[in-house]
Each structure stands twice: as C-alpha cells, then as structure tokens.
Protein backbone atom coordinates (compact mmCIF):
# COMPACT_ATOMS: atom_id res chain seq x y z
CA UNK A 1 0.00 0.00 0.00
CA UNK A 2 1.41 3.37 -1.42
CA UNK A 3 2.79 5.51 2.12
CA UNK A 4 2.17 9.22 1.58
CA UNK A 5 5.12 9.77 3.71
CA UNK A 6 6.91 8.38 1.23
CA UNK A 7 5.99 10.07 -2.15
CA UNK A 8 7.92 11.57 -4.43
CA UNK A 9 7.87 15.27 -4.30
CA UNK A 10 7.45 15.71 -8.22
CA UNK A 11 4.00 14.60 -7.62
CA UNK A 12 1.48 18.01 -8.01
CA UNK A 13 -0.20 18.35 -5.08
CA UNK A 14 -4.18 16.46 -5.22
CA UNK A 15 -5.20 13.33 -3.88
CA UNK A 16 -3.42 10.35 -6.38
CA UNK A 17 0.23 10.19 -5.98
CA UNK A 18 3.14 8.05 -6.50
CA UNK A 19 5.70 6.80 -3.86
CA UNK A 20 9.14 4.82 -3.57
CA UNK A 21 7.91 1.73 -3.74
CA UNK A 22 7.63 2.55 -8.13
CA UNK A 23 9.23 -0.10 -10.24
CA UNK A 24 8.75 1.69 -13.45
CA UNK A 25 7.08 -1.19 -15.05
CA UNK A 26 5.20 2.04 -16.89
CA UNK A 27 1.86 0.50 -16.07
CA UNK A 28 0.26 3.62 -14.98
CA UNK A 29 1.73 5.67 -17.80
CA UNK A 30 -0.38 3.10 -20.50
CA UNK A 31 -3.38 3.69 -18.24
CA UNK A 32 -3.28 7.26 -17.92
CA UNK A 33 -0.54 9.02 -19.79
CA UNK A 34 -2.51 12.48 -18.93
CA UNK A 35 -1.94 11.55 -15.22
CA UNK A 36 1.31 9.95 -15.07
CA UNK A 37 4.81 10.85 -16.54
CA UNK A 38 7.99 9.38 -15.83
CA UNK A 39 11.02 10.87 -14.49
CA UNK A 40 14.28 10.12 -16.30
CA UNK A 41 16.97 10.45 -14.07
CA UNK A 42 15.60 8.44 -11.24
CA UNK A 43 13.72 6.31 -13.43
CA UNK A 44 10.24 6.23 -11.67
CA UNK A 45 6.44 7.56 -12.43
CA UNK A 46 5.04 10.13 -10.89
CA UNK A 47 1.73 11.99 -10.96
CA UNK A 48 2.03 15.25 -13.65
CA UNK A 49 -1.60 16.47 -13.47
CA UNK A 50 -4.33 15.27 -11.06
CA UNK A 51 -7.24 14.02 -12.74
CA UNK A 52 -9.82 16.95 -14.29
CA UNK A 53 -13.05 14.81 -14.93
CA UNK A 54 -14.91 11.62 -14.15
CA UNK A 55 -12.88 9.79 -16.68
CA UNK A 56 -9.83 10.82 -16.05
CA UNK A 57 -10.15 10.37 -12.45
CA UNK A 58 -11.28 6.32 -13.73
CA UNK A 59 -8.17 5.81 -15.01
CA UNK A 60 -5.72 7.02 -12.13
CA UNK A 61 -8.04 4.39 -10.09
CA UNK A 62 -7.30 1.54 -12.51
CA UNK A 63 -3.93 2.53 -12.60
CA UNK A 64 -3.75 2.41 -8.93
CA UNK A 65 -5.47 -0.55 -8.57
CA UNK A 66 -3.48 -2.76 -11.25
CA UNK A 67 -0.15 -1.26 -10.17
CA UNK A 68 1.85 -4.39 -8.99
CA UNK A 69 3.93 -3.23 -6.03
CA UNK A 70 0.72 -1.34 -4.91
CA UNK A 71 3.19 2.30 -5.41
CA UNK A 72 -0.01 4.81 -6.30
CA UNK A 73 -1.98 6.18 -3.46
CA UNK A 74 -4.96 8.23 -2.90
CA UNK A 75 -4.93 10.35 0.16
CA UNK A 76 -8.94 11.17 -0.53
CA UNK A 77 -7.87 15.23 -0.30
C-alpha cells in the first residue's frame, strides 16, 4: 500500500500520488498518460496532473489498482 510519507515530491499536489515503492514497469503511464509521466533520471512515475473529470479520475483508479507493487496512493484530499 502506497505511504504518503513516502511520495515523491514531483508529484502536483491532489489526492493520487506516487511513492518509492515505483518499479517503473510504466503501467500507470499506458493507463493514464494524462496523469502519469515518468522521471528520467531516477527512473520512476510520478503523478504530472491530477485528474480533471470523471474519466480521467477512472483511469488514475485503474492505474492504482493494477499497479503491482501497490506504489499509487490516494490520500482522498
């Protein structure tokens, strides 16, 4: 389960986020490349933009749900 404590600070602020526990398998990116970007250097995902409609927030769920080390959270904000 993704630790708030524990997410990356490239993450805009909103309720989904990403923390240390990211793999980059890129699984969240496929699901919703609006939402999710990748950052180079350290070679994780992060949250870019927090989700702006019903659909968009659909996607950051089923990213969060299918993410395999469980590294997307949702702090309900």
């Amino acid at each position: 389960m993704a630790d708030i404590a524990n997410r990356y600070a490239d993450n805009v602020a909103g309720k989904f986020y990403v923390d240390n526990q990211c793999i980059d398998c890129d699984l969240c990116r496929e699901t919703a490349p609006d939402n999710f970007t990748r950052q180079e250097d350290g070679g994780y995902s992060f949250v870019k933009k927090q989700p702006e409609n019903d659909d968009e927030a659909a996607l950051c769920k089923e990213a969060m749900e299918g993410c395999p080390v469980e590294a997307i959270g949702n702090d309900g904000a």
